[in-house]
N, C-alpha and C. Protein backbone atom coordinates (compact mmCIF):
# COMPACT_ATOMS: atom_id res chain seq x y z
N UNK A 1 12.31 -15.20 -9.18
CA UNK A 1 11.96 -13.81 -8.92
C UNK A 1 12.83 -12.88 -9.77
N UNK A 2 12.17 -11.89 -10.01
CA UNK A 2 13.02 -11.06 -11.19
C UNK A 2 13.10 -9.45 -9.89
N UNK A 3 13.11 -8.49 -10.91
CA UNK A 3 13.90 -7.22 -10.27
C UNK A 3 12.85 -6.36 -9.91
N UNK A 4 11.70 -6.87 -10.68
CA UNK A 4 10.24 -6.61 -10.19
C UNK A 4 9.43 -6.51 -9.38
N UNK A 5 10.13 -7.99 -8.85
CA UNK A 5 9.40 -8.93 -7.82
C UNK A 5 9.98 -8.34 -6.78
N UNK A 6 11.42 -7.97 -6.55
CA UNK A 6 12.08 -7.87 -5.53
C UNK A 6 11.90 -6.10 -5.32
N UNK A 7 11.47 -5.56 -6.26
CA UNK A 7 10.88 -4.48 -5.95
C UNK A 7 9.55 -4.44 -5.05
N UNK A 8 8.63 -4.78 -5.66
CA UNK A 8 6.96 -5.20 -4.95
C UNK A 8 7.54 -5.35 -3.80
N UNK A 9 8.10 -6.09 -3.04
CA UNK A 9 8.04 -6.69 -1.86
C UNK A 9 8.99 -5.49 -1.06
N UNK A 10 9.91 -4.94 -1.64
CA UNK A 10 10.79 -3.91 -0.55
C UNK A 10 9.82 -2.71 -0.20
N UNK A 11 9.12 -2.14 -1.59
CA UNK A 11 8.55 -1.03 -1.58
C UNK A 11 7.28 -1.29 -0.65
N UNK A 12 6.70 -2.30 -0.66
CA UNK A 12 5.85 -2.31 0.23
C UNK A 12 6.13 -2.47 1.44
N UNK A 13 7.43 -2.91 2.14
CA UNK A 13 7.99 -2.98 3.40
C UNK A 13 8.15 -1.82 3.91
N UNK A 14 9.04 -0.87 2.93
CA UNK A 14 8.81 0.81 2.65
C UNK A 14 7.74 1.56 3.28
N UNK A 15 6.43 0.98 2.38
CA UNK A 15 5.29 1.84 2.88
C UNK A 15 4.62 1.35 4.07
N UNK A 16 4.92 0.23 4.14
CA UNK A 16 4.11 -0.19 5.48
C UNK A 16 5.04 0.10 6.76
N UNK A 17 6.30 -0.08 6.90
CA UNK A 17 6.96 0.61 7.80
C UNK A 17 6.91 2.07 8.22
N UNK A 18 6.35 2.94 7.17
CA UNK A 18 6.48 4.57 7.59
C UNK A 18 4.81 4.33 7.71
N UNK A 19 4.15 3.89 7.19
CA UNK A 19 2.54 3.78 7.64
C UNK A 19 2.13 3.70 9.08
N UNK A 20 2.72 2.47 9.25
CA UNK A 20 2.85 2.18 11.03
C UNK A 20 3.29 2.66 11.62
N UNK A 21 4.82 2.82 11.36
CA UNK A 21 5.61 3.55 12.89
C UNK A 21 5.35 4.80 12.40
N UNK A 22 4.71 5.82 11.89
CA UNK A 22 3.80 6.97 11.95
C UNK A 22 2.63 7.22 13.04
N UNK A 23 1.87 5.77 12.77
CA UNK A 23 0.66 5.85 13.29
C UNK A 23 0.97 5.42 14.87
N UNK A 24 1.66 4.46 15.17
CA UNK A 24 2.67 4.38 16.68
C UNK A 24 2.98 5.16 17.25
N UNK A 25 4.03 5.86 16.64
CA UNK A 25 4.15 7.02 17.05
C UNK A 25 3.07 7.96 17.49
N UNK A 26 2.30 7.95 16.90
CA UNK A 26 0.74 9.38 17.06
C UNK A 26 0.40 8.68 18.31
N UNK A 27 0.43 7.48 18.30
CA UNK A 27 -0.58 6.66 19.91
C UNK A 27 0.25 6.87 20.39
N UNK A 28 1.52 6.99 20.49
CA UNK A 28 2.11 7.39 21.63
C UNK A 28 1.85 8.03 22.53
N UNK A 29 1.68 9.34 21.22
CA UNK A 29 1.56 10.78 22.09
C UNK A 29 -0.03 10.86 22.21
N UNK A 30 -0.62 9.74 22.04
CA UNK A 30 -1.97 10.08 22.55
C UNK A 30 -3.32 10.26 21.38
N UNK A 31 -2.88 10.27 20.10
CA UNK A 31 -3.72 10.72 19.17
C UNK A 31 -4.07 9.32 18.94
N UNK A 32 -5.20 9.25 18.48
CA UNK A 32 -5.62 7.98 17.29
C UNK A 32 -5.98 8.15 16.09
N UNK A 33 -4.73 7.66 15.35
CA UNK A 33 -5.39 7.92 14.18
C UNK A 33 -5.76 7.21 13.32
N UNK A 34 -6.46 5.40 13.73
CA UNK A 34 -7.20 5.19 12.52
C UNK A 34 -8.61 5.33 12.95
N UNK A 35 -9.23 5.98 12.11
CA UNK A 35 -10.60 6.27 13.04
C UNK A 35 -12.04 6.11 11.78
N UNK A 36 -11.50 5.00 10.86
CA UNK A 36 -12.83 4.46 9.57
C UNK A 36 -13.35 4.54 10.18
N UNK A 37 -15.03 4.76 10.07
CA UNK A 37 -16.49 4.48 10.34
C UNK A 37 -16.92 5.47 11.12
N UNK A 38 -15.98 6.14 12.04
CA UNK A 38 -16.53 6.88 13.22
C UNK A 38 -17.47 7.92 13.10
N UNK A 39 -18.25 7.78 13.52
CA UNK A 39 -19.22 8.79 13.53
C UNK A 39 -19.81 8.87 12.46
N UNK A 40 -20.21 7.55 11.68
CA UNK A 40 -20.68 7.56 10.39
C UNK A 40 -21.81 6.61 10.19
N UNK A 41 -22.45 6.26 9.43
CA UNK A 41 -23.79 5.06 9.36
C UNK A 41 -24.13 5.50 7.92
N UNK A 42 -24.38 4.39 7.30
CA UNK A 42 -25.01 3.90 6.17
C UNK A 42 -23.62 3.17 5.55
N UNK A 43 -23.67 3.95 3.94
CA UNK A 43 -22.60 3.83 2.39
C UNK A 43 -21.63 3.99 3.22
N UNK A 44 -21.54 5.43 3.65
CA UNK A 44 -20.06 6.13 3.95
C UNK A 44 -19.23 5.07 5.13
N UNK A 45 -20.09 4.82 6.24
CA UNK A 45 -19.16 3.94 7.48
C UNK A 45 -18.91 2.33 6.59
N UNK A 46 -19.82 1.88 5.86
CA UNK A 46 -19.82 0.92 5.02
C UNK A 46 -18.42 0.45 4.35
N UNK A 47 -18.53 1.59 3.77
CA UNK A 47 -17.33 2.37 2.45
C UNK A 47 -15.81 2.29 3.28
N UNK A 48 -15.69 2.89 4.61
CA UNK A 48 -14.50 2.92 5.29
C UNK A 48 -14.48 1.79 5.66
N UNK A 49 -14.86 0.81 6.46
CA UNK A 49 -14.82 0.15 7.19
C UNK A 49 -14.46 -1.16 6.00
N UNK A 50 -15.62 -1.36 4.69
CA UNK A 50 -14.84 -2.32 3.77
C UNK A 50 -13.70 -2.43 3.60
N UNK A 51 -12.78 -1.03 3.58
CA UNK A 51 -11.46 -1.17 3.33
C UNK A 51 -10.87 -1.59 4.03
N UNK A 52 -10.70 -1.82 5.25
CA UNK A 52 -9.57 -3.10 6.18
C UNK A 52 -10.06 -4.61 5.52
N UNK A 53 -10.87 -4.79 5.56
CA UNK A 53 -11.18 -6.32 4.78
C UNK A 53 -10.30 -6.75 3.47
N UNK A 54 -10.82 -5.51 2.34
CA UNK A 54 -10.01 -5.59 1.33
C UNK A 54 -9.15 -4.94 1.13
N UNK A 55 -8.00 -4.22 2.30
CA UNK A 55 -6.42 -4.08 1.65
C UNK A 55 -5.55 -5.09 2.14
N UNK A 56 -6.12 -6.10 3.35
CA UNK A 56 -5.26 -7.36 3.54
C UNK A 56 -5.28 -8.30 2.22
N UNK A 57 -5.90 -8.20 1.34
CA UNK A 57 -6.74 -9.25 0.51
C UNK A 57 -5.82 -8.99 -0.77
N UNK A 58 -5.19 -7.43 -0.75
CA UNK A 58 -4.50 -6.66 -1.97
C UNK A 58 -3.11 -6.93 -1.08
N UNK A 59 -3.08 -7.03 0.03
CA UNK A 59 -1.46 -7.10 0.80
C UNK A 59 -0.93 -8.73 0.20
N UNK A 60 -2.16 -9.92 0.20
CA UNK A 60 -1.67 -11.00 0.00
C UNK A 60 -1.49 -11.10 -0.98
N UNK A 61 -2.03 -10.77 -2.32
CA UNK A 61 -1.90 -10.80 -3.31
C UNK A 61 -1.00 -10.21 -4.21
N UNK A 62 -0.36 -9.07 -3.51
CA UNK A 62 1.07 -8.58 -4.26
C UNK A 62 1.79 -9.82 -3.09
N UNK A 63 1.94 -10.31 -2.50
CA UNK A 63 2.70 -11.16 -1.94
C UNK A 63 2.76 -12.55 -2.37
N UNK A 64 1.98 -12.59 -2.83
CA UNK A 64 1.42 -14.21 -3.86
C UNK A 64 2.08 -14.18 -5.10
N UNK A 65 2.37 -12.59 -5.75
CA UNK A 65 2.46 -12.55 -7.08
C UNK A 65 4.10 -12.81 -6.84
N UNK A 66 4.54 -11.95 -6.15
CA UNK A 66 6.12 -11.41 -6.30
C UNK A 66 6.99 -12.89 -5.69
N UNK A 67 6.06 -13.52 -4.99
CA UNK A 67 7.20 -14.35 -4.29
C UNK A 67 6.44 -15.32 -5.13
N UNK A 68 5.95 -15.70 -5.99
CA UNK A 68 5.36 -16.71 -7.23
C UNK A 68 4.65 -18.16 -5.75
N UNK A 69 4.42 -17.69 -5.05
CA UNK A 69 3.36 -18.69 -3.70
C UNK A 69 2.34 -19.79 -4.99
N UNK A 70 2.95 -20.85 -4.35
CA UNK A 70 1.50 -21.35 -5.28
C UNK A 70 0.32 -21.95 -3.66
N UNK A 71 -0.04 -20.42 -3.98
CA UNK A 71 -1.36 -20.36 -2.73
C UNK A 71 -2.25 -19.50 -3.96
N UNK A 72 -3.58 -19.81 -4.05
CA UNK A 72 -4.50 -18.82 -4.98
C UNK A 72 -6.01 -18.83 -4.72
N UNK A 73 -5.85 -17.62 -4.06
CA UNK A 73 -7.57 -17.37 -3.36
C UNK A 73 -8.94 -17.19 -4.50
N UNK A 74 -7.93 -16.57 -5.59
CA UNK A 74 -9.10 -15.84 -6.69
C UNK A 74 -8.91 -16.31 -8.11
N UNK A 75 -10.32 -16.44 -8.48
CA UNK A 75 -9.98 -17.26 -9.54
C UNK A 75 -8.87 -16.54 -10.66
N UNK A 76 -8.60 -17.85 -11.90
CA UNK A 76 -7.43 -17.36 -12.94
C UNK A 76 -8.16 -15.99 -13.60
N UNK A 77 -9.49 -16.08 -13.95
CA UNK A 77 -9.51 -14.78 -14.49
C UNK A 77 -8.67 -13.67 -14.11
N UNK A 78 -9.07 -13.37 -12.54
CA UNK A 78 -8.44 -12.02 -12.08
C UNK A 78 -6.75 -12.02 -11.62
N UNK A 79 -6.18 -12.92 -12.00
CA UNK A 79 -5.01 -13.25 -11.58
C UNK A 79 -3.88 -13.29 -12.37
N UNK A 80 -4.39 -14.02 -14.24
CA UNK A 80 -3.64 -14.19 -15.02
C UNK A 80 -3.42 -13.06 -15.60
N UNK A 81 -1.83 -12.87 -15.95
CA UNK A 81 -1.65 -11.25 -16.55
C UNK A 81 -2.53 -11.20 -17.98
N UNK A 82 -3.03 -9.99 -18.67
CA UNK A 82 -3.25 -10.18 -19.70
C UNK A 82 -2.40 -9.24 -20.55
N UNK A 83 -1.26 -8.50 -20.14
CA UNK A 83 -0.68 -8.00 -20.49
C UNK A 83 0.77 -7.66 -19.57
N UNK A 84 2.35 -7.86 -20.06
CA UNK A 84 3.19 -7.86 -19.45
C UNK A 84 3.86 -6.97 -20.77
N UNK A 85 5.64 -6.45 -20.06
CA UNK A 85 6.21 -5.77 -20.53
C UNK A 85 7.26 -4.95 -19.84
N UNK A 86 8.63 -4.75 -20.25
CA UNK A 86 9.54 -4.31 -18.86
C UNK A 86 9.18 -2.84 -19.16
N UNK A 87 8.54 -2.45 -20.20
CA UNK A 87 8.79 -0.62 -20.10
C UNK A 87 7.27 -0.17 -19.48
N UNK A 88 6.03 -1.17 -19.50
CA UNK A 88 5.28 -0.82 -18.76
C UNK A 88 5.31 -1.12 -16.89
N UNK A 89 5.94 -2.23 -16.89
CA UNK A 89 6.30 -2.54 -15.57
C UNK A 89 7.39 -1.70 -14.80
N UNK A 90 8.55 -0.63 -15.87
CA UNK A 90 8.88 0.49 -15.49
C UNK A 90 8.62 1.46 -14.42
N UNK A 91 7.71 1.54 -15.61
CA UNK A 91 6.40 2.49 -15.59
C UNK A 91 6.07 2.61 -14.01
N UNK A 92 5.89 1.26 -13.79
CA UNK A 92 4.85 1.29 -12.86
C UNK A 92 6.04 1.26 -11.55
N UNK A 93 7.49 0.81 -11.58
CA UNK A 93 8.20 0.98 -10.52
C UNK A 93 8.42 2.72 -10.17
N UNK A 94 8.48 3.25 -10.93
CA UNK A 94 8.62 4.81 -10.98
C UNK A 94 7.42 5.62 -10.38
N UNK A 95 6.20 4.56 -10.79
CA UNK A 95 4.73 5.56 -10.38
C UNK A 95 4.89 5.09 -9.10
N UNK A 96 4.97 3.66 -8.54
CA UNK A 96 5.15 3.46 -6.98
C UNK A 96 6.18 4.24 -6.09
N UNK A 97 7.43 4.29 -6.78
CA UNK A 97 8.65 4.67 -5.88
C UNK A 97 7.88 6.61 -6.01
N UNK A 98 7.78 7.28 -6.76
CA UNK A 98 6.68 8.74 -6.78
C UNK A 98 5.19 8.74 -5.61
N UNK A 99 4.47 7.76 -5.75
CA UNK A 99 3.87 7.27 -4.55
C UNK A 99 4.07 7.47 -3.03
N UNK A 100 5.30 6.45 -3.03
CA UNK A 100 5.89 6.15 -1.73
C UNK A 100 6.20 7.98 -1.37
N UNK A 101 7.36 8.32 -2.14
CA UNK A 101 7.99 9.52 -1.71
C UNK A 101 6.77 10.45 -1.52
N UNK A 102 5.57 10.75 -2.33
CA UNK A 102 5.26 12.02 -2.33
C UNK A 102 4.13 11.64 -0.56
N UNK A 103 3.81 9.88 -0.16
CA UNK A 103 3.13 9.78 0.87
C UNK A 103 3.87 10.04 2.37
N UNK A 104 5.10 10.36 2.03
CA UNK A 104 6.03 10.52 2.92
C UNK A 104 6.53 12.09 3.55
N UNK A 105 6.44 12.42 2.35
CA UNK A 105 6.25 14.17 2.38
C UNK A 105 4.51 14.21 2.64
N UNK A 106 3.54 14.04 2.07
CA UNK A 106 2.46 14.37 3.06
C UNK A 106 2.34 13.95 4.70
N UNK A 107 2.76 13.04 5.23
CA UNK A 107 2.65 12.97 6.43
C UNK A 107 3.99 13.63 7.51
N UNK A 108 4.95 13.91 6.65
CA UNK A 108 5.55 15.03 7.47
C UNK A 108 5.27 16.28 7.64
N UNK A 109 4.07 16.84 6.16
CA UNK A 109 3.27 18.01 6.22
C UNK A 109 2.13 17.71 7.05
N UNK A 110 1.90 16.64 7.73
CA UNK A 110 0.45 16.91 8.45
C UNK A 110 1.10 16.98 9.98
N UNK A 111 2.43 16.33 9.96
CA UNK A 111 2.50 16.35 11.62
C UNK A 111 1.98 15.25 12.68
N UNK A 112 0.97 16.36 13.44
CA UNK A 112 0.12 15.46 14.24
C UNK A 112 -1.60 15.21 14.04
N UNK A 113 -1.69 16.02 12.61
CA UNK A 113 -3.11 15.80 12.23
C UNK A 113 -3.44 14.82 11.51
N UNK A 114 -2.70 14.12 10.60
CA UNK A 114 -3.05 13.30 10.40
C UNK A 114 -3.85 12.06 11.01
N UNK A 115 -5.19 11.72 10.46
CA UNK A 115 -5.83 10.67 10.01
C UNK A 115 -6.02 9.60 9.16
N UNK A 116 -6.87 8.57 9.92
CA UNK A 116 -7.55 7.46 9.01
C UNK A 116 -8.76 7.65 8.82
N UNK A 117 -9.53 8.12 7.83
CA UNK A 117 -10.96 8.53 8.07
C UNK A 117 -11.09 9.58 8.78
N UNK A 118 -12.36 10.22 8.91
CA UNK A 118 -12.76 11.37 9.57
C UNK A 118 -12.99 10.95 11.12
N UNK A 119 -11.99 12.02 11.96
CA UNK A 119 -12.08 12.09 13.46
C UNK A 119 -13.30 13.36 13.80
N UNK A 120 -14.20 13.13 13.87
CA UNK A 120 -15.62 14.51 14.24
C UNK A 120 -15.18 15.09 16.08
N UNK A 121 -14.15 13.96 16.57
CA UNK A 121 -14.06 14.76 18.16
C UNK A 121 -12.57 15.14 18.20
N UNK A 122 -11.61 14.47 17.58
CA UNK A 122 -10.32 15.19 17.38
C UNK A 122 -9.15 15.36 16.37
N UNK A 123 -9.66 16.05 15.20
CA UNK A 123 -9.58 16.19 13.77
C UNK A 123 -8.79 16.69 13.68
N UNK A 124 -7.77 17.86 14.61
CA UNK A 124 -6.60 18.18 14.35
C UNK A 124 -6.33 19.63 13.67
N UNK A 125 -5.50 20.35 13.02
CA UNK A 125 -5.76 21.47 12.64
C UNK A 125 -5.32 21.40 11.29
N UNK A 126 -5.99 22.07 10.18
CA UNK A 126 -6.07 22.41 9.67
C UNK A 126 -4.42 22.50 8.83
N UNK A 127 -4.22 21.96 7.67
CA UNK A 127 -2.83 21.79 7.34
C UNK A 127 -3.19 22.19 5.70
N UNK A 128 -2.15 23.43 5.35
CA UNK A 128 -2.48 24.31 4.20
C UNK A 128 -0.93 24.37 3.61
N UNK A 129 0.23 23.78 4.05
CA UNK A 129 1.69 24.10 3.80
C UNK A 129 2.04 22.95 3.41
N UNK A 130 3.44 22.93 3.21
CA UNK A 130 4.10 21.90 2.58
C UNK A 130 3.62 21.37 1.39
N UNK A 131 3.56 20.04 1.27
CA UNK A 131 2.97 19.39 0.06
C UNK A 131 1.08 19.50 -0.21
N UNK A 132 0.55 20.05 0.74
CA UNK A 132 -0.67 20.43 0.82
C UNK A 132 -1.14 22.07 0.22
N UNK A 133 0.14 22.75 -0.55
CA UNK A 133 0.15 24.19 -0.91
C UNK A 133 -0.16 23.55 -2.09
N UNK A 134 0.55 22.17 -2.58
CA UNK A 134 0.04 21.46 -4.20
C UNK A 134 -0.91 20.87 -4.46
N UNK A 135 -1.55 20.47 -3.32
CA UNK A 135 -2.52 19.23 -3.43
C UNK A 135 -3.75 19.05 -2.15
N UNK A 136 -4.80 19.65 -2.29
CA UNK A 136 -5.49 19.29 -0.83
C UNK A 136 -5.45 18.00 -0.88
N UNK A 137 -5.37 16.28 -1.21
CA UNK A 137 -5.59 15.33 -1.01
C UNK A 137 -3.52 14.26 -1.08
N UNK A 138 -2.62 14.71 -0.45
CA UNK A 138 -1.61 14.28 -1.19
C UNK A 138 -1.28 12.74 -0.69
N UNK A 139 -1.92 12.24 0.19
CA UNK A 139 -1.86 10.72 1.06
C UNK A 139 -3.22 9.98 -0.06
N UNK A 140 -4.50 10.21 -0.20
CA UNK A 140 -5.35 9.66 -1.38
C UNK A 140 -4.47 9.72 -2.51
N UNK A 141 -4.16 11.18 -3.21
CA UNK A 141 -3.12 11.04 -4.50
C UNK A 141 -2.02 9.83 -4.40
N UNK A 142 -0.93 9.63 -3.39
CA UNK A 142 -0.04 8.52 -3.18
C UNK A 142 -0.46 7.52 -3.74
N UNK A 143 -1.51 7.49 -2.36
CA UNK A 143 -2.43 5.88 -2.83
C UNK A 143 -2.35 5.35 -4.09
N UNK A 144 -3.31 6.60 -4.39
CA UNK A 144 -3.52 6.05 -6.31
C UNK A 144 -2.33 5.70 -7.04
N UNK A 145 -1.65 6.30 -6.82
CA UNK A 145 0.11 5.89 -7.80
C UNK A 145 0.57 5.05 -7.24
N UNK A 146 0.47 4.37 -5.98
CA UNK A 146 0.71 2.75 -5.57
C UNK A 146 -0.42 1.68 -6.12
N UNK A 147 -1.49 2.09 -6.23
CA UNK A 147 -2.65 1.12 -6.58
C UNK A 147 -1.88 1.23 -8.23
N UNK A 148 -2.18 2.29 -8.94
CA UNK A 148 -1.50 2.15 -10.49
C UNK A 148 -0.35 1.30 -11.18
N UNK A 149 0.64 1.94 -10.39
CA UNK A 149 1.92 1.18 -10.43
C UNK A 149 1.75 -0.36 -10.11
N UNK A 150 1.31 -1.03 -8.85
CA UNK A 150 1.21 -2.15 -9.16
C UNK A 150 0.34 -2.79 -10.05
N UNK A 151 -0.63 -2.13 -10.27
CA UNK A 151 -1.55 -2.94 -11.37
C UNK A 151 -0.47 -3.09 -13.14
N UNK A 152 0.56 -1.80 -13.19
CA UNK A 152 1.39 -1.69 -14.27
C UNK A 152 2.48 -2.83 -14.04
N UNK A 153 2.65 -3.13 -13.22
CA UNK A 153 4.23 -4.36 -12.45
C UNK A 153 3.22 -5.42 -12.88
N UNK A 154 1.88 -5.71 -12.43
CA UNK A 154 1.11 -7.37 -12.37
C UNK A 154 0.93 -7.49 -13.73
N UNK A 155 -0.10 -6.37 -13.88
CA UNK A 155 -1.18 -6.74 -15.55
C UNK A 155 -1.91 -7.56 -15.06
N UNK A 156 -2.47 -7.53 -14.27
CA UNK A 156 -3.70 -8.52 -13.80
C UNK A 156 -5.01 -7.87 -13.81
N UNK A 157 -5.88 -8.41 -14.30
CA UNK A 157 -7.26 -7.98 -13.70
C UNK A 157 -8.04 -7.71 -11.90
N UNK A 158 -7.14 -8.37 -11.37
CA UNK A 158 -7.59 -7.94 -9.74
C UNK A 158 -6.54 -6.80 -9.48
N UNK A 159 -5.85 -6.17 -10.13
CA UNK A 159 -5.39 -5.11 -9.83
C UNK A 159 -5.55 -3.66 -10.41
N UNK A 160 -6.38 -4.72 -11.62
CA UNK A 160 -6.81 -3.18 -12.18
C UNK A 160 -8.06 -2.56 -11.72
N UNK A 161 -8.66 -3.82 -11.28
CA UNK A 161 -10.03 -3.46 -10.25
C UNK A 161 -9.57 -2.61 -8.99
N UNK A 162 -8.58 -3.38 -8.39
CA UNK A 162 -8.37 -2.49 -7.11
C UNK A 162 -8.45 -0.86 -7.41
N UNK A 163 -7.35 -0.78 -8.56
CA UNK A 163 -6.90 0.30 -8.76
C UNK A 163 -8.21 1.32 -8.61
N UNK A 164 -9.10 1.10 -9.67
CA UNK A 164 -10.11 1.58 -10.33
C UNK A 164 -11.00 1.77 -8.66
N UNK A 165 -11.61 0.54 -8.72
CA UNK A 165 -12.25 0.81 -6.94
C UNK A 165 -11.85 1.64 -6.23
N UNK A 166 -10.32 1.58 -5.84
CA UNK A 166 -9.76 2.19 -4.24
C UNK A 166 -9.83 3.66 -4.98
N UNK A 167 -9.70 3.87 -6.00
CA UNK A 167 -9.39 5.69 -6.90
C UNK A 167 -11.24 6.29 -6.64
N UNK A 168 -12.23 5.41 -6.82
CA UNK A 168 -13.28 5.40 -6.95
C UNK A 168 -13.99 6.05 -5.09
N UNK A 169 -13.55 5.20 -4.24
CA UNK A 169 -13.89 5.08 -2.99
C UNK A 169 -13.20 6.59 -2.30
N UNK A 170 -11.85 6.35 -3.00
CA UNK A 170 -10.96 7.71 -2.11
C UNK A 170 -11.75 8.97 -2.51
N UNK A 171 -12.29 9.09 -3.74
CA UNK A 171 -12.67 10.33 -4.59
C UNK A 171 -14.15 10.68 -3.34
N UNK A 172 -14.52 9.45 -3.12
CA UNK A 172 -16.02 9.23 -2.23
C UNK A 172 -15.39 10.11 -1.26
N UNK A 173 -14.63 9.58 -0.39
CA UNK A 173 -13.99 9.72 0.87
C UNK A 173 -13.75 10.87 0.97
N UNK A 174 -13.14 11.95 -0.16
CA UNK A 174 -12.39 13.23 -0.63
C UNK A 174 -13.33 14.04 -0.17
N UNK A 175 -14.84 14.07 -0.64
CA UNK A 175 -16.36 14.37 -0.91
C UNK A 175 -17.05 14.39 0.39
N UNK A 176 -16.72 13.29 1.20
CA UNK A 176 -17.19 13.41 2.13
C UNK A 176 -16.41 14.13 3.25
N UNK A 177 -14.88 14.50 3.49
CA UNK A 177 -13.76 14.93 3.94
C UNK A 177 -14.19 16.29 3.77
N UNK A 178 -14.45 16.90 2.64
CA UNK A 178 -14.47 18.13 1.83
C UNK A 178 -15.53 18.67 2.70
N UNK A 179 -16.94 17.89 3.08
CA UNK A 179 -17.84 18.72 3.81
C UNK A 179 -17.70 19.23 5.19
N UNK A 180 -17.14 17.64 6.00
CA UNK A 180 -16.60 17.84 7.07
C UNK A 180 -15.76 19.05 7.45
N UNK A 181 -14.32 18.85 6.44
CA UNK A 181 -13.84 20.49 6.60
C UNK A 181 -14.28 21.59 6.57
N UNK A 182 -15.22 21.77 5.98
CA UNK A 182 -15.73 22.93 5.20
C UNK A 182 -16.40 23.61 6.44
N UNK A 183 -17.20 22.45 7.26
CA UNK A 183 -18.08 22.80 8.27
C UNK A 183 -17.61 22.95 9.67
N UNK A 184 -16.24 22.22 9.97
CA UNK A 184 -15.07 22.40 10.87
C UNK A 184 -14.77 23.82 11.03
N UNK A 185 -13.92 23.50 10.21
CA UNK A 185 -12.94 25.16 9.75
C UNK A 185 -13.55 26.58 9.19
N UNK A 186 -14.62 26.54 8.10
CA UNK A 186 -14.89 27.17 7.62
C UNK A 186 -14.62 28.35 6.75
N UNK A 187 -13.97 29.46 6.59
CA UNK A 187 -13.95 29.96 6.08
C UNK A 187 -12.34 30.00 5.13
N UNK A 188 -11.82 29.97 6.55
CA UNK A 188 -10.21 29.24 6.27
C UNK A 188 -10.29 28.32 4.59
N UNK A 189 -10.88 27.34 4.87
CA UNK A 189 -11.02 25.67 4.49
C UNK A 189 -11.54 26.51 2.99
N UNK A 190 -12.85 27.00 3.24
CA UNK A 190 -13.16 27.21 1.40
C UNK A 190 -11.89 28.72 0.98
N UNK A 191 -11.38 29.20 1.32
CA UNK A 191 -10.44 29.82 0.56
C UNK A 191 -9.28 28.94 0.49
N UNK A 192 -8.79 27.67 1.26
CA UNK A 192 -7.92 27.16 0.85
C UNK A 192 -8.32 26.11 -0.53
N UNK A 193 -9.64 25.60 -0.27
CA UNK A 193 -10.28 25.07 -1.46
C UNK A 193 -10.14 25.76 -3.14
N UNK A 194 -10.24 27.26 -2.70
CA UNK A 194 -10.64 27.84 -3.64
C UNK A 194 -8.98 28.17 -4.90
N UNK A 195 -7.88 28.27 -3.49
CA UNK A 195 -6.60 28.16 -4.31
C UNK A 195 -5.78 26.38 -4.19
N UNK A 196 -6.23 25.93 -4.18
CA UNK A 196 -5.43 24.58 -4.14
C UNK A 196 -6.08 23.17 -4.89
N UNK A 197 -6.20 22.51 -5.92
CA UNK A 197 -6.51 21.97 -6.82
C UNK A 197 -6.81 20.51 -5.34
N UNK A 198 -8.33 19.87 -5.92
CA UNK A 198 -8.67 18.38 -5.08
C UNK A 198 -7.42 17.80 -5.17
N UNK A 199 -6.52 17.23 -5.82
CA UNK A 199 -5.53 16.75 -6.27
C UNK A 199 -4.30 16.90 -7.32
N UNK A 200 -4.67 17.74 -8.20
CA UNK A 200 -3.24 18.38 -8.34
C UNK A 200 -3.28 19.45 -9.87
């Protein structure tokens, strides 16, 4: 294991520790907040609901890579690097550790509104401050600079797919978020639209 490897594996302990005991916390006090599919049917509940299937599938697989497992679900195509390098793999520790931090500051700007997917019966209020004065999307934005960054650490083809997919799906998700608010909140929501960039 190199300094790489031992990165992948902390940073994701990182994010999955403030992911959870976030979302623990919210059940505590009563909120739920993973709420994919709800109140949804067709693409869109489709679309949410695929994603628990395939981020265990992306959890094992940075775990396969970093701890060198000779366990291998997917074929060599999507697995073998086709490109390595310490200043792109840099790269990509800097875009994750930017990730992590900026997903950390969005969920201390949401509080107790934060969600997983759209809640249609208890959606929470409306959050226009903090890291959300830069960014209406700053937990999707994260994402993407963790999906990036590791695809920059692997060089693999199943990570550049992820990347590309999960950036693809969130943008969906953004789109469909965007109406919901719009029709929630209303007037609020499109003047905050109107000064605050989808993402940055």
């Amino acid at each position: 294991m190199n300094i790489f490897d031992y990165f992948q594996i902390s940073s994701l302990a990182i994010f999955l520790a403030v992911f959870w005991g976030r979302t623990f916390r919210l059940r505590q006090k009563g909120t739920e907040v993973i709420r994919l599919g709800s109140g949804k049917k067709g693409a869109a509940a489709f679309l949410e609901k695929s994603f628990l299937i395939f981020f265990p599938l992306w959890l094992f697989e940075i775990l396969a890579t970093s701890l060198h497992l000779n366990i291998q679900i997917l074929p060599d195509v999507l697995i073998k690097p086709f490109f390595s390098g310490v200043p792109v793999q840099t790269a990509g520790l800097f875009t994750i550790c930017f990730g992590i931090l900026l997903f950390i500051g969005a969920l201390i700007s949401f509080k107790a509104s934060w969600r997983i997917g759209i809640d249609p019966v208890n959606p929470g209020r409306l959050i226009t401050t903090g890291i959300f004065s830069l960014s209406r999307n700053p937990v999707f934005l994260s994402m993407d600079l963790y999906f990036l960054g590791t695809f920059f650490i692997t060089g693999n083809l199943f990570f550049l797919l992820s990347f590309v997919g999960m950036a693809l799906g969130f943008h969906f998700q953004i789109r469909q978020e965007e109406v919901f608010l719009s029709e929630k909140f209303g007037k609020p929501y499109l003047s905050y639209m109107s000064h605050v960039r989808r993402y940055v």
